[in-house]
Protein backbone atom coordinates (compact mmCIF):
# COMPACT_ATOMS: atom_id res chain seq x y z
CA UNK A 1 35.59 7.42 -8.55
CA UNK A 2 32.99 7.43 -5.80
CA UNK A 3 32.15 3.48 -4.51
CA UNK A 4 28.63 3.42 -5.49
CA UNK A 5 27.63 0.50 -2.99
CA UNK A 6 25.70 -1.72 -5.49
CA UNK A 7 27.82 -3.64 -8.27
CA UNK A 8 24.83 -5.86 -9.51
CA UNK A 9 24.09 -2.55 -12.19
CA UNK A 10 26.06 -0.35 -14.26
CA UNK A 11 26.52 2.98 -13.82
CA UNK A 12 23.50 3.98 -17.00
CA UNK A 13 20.69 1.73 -15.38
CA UNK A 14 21.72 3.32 -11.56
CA UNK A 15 20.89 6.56 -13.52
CA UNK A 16 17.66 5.51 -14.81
CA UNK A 17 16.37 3.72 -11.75
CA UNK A 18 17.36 7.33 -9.80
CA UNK A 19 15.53 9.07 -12.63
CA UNK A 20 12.32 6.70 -12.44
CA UNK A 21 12.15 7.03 -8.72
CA UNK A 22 12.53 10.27 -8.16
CA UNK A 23 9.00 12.00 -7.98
CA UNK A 24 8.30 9.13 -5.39
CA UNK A 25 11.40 10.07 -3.19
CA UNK A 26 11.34 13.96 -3.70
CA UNK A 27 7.90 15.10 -4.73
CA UNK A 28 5.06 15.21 -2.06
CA UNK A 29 2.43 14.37 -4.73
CA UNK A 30 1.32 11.13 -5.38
CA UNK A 31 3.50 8.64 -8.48
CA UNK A 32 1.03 8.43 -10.45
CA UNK A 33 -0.60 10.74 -12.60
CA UNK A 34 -4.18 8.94 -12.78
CA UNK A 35 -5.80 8.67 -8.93
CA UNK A 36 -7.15 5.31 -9.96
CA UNK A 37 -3.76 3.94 -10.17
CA UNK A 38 -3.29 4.67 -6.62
CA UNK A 39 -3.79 1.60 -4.02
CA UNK A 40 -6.28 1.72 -1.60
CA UNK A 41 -5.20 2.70 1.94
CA UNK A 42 -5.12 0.07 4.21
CA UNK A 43 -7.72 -0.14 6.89
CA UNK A 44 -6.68 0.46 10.60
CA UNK A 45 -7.93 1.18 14.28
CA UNK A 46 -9.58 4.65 13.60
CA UNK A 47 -11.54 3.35 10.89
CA UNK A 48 -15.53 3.39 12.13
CA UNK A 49 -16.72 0.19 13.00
CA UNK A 50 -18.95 0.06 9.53
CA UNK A 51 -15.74 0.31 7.32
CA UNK A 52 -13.99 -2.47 9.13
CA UNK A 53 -17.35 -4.45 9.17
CA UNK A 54 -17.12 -3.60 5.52
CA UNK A 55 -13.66 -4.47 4.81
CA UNK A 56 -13.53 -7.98 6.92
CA UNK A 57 -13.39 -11.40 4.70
CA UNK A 58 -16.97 -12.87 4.14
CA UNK A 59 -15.77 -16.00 6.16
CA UNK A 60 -14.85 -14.12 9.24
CA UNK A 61 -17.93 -11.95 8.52
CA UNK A 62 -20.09 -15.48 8.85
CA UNK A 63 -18.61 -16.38 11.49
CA UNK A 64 -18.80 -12.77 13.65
CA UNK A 65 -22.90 -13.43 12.89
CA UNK A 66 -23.51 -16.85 13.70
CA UNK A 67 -21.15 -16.26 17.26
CA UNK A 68 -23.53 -13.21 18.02
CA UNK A 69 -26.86 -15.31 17.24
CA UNK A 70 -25.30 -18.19 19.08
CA UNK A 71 -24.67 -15.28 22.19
CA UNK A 72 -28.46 -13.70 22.34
């Protein structure tokens, strides 16, 4: 019999946790069938400068206004 590298399950719930996972290893389609249940991708560097204005927390929004009134 083939060592299969995790004891902590048994051989049935390996099967169904291979099973469950599968269209996210395999498939190049999203999990889930509903887009809604997809998360939202993370903001980065290419972003324009309005979505990451948009997407910063409303403290460190306050506090990028009052340092560029405080700079004028």
């Amino acid at each position: 019999m083939a060592e299969r590298g995790n004891t902590t399950h048994g051989p049935g719930l390996d099967d169904k946790m291979k099973q469950e996972t599968q269209k996210v290893v395999q498939g190049n389609q999203p999990a889930h069938a509903e887009q809604w249940r997809e998360a939202e991708p993370f903001p980065d560097d290419t972003d324009p400068e309005e979505v990451q204005q948009a997407l910063k927390p409303p403290a460190e929004q306050e506090r990028d206004q009052k340092s560029g009134e405080s700079g004028q």
